[in-house]
C-alpha atoms as a PDB file:
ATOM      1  CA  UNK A   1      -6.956  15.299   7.276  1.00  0.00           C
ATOM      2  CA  UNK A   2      -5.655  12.807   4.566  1.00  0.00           C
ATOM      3  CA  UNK A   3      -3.562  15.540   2.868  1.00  0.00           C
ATOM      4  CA  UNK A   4      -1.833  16.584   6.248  1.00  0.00           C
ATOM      5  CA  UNK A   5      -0.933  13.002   7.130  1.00  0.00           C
ATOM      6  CA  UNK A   6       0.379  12.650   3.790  1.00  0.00           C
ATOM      7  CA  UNK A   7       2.449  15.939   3.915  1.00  0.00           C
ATOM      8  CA  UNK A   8       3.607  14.732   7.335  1.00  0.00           C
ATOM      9  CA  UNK A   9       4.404  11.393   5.781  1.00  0.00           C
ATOM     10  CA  UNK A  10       6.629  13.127   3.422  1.00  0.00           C
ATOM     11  CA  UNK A  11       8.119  15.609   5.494  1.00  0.00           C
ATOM     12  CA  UNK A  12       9.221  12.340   7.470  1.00  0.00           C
ATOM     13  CA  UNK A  13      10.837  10.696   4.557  1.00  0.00           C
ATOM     14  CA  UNK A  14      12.527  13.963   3.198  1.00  0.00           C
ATOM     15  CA  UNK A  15      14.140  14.149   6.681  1.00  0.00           C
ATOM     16  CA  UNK A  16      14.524  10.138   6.715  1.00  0.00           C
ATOM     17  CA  UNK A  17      16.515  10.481   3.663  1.00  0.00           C
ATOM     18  CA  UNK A  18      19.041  12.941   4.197  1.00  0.00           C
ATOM     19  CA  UNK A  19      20.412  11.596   7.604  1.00  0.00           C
ATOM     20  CA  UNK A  20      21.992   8.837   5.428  1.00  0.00           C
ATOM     21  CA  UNK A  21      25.183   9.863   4.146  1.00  0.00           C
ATOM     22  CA  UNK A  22      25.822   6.471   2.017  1.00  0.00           C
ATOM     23  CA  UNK A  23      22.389   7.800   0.245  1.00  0.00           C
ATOM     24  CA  UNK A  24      23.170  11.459   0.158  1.00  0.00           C
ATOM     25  CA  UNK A  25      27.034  10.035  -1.633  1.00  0.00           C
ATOM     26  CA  UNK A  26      24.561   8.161  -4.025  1.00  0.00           C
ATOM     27  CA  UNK A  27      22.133  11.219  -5.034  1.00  0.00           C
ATOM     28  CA  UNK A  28      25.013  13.712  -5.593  1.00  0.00           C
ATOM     29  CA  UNK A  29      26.755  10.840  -8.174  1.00  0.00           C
ATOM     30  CA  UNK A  30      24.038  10.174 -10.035  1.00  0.00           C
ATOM     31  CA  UNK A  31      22.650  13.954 -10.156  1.00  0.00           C
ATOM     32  CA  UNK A  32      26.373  14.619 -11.512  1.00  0.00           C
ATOM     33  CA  UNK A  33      25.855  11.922 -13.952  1.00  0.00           C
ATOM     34  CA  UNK A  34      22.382  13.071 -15.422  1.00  0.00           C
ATOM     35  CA  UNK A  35      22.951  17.000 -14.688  1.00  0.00           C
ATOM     36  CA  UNK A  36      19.952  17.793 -12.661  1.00  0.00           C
ATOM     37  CA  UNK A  37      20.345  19.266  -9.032  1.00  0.00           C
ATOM     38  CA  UNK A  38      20.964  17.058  -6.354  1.00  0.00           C
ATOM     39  CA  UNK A  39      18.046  18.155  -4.284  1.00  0.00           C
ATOM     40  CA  UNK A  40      16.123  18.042  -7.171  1.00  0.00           C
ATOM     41  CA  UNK A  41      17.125  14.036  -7.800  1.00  0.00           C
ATOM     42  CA  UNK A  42      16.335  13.796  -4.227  1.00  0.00           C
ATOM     43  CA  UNK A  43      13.077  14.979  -4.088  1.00  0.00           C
ATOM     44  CA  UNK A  44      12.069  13.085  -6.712  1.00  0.00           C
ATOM     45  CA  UNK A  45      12.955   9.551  -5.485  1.00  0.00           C
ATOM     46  CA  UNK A  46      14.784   7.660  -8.766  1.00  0.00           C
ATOM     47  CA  UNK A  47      13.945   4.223  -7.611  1.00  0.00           C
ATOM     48  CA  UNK A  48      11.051   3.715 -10.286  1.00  0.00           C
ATOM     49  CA  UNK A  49      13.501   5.052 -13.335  1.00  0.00           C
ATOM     50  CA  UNK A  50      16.174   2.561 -12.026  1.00  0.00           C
ATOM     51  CA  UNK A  51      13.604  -0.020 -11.432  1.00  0.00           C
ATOM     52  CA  UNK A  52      12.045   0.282 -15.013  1.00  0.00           C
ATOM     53  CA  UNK A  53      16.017  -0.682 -16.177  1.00  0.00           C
ATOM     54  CA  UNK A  54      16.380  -3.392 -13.959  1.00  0.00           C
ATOM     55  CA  UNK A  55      13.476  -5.462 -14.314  1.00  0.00           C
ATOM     56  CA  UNK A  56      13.391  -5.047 -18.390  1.00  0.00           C
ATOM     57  CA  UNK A  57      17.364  -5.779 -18.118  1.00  0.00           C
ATOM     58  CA  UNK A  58      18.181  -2.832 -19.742  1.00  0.00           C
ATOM     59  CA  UNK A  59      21.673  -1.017 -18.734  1.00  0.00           C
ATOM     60  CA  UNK A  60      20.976   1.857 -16.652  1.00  0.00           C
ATOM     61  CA  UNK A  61      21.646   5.729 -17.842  1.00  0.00           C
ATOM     62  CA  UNK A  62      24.739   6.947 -18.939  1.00  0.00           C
ATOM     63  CA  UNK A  63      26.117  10.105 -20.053  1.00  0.00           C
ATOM     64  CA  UNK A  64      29.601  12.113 -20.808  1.00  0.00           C
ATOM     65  CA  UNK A  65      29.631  12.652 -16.420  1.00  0.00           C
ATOM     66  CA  UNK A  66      29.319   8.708 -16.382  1.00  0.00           C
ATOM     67  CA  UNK A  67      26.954   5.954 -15.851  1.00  0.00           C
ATOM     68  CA  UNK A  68      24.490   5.300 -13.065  1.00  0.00           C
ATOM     69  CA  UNK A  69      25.565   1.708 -11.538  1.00  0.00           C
ATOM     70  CA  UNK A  70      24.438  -1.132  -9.742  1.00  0.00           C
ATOM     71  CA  UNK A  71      25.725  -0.295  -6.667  1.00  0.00           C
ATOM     72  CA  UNK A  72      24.026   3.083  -7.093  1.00  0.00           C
ATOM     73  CA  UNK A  73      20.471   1.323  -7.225  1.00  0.00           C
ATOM     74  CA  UNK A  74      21.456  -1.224  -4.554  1.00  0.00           C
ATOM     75  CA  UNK A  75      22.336   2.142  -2.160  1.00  0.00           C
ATOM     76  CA  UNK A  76      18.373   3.252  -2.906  1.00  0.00           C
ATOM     77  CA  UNK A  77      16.794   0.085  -3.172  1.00  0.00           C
ATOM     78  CA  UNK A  78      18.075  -0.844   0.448  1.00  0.00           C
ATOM     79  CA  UNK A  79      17.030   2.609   1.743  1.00  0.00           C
ATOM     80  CA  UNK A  80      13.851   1.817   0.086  1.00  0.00           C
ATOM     81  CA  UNK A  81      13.329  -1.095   2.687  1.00  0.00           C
ATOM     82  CA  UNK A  82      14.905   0.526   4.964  1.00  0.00           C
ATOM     83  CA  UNK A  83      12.243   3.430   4.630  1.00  0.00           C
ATOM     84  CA  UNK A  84       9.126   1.037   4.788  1.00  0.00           C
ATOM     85  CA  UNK A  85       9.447  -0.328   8.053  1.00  0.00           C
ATOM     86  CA  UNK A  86      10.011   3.469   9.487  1.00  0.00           C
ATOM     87  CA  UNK A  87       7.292   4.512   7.910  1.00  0.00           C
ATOM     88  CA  UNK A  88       5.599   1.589   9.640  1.00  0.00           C
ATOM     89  CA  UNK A  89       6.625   2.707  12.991  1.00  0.00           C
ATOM     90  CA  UNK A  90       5.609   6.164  12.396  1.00  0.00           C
ATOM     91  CA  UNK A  91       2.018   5.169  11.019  1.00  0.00           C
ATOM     92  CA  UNK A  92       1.220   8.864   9.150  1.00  0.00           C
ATOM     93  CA  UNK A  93       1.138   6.596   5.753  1.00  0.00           C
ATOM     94  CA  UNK A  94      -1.191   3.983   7.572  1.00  0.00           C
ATOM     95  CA  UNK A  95      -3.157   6.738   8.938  1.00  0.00           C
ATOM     96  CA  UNK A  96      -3.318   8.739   5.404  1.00  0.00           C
ATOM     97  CA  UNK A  97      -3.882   4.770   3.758  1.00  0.00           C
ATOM     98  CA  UNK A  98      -6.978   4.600   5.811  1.00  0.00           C
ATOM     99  CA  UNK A  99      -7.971   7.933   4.629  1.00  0.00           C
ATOM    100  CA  UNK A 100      -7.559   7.269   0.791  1.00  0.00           C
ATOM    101  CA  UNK A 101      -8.636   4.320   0.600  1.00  0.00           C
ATOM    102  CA  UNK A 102     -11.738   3.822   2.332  1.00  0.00           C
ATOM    103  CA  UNK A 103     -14.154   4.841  -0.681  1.00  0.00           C
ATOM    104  CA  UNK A 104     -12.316   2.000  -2.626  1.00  0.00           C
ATOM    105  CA  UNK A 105     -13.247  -0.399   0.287  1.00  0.00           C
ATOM    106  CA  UNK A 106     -16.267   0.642   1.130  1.00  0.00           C
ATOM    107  CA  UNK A 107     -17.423   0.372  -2.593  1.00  0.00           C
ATOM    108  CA  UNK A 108     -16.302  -3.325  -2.216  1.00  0.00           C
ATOM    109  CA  UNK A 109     -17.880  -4.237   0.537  1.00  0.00           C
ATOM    110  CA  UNK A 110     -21.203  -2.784  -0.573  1.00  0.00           C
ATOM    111  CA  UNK A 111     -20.905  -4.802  -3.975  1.00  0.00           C
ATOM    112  CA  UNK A 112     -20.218  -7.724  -1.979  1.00  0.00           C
ATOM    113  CA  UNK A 113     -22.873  -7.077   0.280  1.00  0.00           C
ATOM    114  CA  UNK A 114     -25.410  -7.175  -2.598  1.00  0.00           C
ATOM    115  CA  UNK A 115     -23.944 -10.014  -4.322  1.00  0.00           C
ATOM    116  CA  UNK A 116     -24.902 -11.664  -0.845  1.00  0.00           C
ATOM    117  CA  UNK A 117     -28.467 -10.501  -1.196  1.00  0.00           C
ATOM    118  CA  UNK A 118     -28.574 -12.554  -4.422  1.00  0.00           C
ATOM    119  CA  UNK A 119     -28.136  -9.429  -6.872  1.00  0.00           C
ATOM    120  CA  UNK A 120     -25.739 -10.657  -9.746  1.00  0.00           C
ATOM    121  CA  UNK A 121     -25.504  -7.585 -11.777  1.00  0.00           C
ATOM    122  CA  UNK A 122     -21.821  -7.193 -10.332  1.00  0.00           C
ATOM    123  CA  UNK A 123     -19.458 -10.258 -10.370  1.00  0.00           C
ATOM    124  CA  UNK A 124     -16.611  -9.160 -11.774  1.00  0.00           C
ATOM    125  CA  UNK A 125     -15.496  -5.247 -10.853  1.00  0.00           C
ATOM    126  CA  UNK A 126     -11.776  -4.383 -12.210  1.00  0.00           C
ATOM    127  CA  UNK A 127      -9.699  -1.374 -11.484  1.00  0.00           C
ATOM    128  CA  UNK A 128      -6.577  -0.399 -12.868  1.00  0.00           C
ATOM    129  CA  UNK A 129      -4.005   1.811 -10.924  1.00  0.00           C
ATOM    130  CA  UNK A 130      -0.407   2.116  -9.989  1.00  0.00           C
ATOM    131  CA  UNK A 131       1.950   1.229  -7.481  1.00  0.00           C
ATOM    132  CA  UNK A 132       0.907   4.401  -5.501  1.00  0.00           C
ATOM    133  CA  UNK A 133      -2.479   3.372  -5.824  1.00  0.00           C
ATOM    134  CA  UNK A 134      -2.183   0.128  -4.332  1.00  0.00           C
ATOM    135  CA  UNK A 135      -0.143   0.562  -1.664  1.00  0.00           C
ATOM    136  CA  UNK A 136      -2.189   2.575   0.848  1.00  0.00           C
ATOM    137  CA  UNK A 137      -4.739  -0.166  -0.329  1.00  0.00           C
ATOM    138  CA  UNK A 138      -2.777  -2.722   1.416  1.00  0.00           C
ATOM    139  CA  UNK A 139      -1.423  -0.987   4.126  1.00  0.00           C
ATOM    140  CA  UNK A 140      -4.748  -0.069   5.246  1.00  0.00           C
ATOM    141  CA  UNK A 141      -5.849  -3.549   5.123  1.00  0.00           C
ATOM    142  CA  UNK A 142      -2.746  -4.424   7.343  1.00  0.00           C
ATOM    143  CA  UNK A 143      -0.855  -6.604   5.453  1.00  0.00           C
ATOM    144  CA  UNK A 144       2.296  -4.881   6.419  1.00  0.00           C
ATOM    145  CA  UNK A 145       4.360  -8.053   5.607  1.00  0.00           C
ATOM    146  CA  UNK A 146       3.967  -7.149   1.543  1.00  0.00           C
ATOM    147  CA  UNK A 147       6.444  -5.284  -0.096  1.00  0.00           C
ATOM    148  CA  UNK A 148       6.171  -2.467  -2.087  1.00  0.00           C
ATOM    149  CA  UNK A 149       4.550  -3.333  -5.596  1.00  0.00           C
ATOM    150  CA  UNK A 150       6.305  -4.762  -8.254  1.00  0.00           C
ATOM    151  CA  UNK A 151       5.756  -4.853 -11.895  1.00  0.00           C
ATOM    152  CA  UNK A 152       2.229  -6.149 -12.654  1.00  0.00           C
ATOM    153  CA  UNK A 153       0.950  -6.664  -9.033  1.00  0.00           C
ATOM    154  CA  UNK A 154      -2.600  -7.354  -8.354  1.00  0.00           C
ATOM    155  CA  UNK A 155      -5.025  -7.614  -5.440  1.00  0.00           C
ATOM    156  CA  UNK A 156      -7.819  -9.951  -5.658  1.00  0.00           C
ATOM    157  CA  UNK A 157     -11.229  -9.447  -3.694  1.00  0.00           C
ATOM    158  CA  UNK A 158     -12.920 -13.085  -3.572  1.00  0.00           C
ATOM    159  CA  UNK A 159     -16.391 -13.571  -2.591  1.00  0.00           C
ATOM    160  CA  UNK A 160     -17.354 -17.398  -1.005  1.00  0.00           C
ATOM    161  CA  UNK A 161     -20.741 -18.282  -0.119  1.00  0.00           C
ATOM    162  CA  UNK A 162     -21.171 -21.471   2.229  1.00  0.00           C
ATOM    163  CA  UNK A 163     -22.835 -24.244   0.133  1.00  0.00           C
ATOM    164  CA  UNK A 164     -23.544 -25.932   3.426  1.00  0.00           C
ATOM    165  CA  UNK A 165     -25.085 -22.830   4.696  1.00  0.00           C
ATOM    166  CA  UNK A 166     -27.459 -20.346   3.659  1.00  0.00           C
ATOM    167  CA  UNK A 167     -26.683 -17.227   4.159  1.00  0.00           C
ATOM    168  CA  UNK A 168     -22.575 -17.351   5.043  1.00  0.00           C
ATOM    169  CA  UNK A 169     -20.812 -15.783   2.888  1.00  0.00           C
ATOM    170  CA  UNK A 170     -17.407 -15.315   3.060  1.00  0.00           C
ATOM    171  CA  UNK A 171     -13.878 -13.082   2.013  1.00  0.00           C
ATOM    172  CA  UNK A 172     -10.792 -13.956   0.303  1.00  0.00           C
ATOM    173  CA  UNK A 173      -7.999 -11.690  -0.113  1.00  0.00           C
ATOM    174  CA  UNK A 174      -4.898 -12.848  -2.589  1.00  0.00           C
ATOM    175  CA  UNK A 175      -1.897 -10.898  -3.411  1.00  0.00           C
ATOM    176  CA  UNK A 176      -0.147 -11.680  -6.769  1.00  0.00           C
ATOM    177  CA  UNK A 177      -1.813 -15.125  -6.523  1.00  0.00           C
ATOM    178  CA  UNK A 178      -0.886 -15.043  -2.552  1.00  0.00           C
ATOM    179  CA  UNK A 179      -3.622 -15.775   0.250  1.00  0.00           C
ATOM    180  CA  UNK A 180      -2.951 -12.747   2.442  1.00  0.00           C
ATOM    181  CA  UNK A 181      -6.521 -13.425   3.787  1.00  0.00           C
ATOM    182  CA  UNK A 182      -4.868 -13.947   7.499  1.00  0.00           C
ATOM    183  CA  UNK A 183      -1.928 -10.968   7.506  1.00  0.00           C
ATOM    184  CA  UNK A 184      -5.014  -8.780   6.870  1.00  0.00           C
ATOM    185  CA  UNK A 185      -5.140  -6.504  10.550  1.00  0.00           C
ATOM    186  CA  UNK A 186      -9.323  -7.641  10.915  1.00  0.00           C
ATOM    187  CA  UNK A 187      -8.927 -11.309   9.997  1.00  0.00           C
ATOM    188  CA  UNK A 188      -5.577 -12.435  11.433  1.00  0.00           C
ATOM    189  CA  UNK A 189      -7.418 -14.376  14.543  1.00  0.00           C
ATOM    190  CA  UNK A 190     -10.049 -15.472  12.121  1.00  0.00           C
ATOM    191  CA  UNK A 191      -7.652 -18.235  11.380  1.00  0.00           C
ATOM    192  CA  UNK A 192      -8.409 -19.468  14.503  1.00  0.00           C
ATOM    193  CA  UNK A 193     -11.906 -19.527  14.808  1.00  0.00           C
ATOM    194  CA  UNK A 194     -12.108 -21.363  10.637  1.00  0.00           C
ATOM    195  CA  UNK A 195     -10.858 -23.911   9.658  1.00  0.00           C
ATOM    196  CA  UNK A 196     -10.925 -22.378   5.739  1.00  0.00           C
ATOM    197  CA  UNK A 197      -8.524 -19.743   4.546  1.00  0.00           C
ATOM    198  CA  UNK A 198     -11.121 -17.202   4.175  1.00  0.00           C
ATOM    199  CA  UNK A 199     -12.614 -14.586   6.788  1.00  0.00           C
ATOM    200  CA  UNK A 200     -16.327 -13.964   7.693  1.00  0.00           C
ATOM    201  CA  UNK A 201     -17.865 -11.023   4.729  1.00  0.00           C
ATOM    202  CA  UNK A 202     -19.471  -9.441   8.295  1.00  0.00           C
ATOM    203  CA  UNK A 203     -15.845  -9.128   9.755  1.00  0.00           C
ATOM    204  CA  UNK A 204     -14.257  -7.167   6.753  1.00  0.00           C
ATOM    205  CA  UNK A 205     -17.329  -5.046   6.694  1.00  0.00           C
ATOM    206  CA  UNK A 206     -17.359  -4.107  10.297  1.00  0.00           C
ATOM    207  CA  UNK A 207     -13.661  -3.290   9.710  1.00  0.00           C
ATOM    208  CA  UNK A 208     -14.164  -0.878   6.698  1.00  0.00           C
ATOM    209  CA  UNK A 209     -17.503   0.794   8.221  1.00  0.00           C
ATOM    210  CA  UNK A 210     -16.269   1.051  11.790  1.00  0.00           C
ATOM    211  CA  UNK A 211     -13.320  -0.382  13.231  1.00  0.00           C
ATOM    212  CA  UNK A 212     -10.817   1.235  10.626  1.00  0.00           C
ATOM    213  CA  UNK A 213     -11.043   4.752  12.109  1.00  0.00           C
ATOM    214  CA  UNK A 214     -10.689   3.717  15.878  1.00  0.00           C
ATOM    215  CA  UNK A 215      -6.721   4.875  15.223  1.00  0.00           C
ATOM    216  CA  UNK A 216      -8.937   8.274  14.966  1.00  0.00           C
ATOM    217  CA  UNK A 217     -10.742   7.535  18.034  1.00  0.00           C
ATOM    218  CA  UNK A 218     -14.164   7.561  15.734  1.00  0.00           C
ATOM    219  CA  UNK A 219     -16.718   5.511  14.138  1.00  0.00           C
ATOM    220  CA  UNK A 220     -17.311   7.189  11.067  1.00  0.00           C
ATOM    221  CA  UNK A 221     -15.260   8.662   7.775  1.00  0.00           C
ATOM    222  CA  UNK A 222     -16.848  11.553   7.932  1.00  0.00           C
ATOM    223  CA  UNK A 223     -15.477  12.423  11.522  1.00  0.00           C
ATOM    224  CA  UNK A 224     -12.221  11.159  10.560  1.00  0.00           C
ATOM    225  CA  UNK A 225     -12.378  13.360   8.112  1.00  0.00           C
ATOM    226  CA  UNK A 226     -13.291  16.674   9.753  1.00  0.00           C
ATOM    227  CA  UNK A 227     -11.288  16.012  13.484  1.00  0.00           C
ATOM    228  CA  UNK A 228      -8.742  18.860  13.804  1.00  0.00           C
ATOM    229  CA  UNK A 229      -4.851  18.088  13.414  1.00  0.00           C
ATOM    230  CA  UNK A 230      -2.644  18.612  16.779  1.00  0.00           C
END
């Protein structure tokens, strides 16, 4: 099930992409420019080339067809945004986030969960990835108000226990140095109900071992997993 909503969520933005004529102006330049196919340039989505340029501040491609431009990445970049909030509306890439990314969180919650026991032999847990990596990450944690990420972004997992309390323990989430804790889709009425900026450890592990496959109309990953496609 997680590769058809991700072939569906790129079916989507294959057909997304070619009812924009500004865009489909754009590709054909710039596939002129480096010789490659336009469909070919299309397919493969240049943003993260012309992004590499731009953010180092180094001029972008040129050849004896021309140059690629500014206005060229300001074309895809818009599309770009333009693309995440109808792939919001949509939800195959939040239903194929939920998919992918549950191991991840449920590995986090169970290290947390021990932590909470009093086992220390985990404190600090690090993974490296890619943009691609950490996007379904936060979309299936909700926080649909991030962009997509840039150069160097990070997503923290904090741990608090209650000093006041025994036994209340609770979760922090910060993106590039952010509190996102409350824009998460389990703890945004938390913020209500605390008067900290964190969310209950028992909330964010309800949501990863139940509540995030209710869009599936199940409990489990494994059902989730094996429901038929209609």
């Amino acid at each position: 099930m997680r590769n058809h909503y991700l072939e569906e969520e790129q079916r989507r933005q294959y057909n997304f992409r070619v009812k924009s004529g500004q865009l489909e102006r754009t590709f054909v330049e710039m596939a002129k420019v480096v010789g490659v196919p336009t469909r070919q340039l299309r397919a493969s989505n240049p943003i993260d080339s012309l992004l590499c340029h731009f953010c180092h501040n180094i001029s972008f491609p040129c050849t004896t067809n021309g140059c690629i431009s500014m206005e060229h990445f300001k074309v895809i970049k818009s599309f770009q945004l333009e693309d995440e909030k109808e792939s919001q509306k949509k939800q195959l890439y939040y239903k194929y986030s939920l998919m992918a990314t549950y191991p991840l969180l449920n590995q986090t919650v169970m290290r947390m969960q021990r932590i909470a026991q009093g086992r220390k032999d985990e404190v600090l847990v690090l993974y490296s990835g890619h943009d691609v990596t950490l996007s379904p990450v936060l979309s299936a944690l909700g926080v649909t108000e991030a962009r997509f990420p840039r150069f160097a972004a990070r997503l923290v997992f904090e741990l608090w226990v209650n000093g006041d309390k025994i036994g209340e323990h609770f979760v922090r989430i910060l993106y590039n140095g952010e509190d996102v804790t409350f824009q998460t889709s389990f703890c945004r009425r938390k913020s209500q109900q605390f008067g900290q900026s964190m969310c209950p450890l028992e909330t964010f592990a309800k949501f990863v071992k139940r509540d995030m496959f209710n869009i599936f109309n199940t409990t489990n990953y494994y059902d989730a997993c094996h429901r038929r496609a209609f």
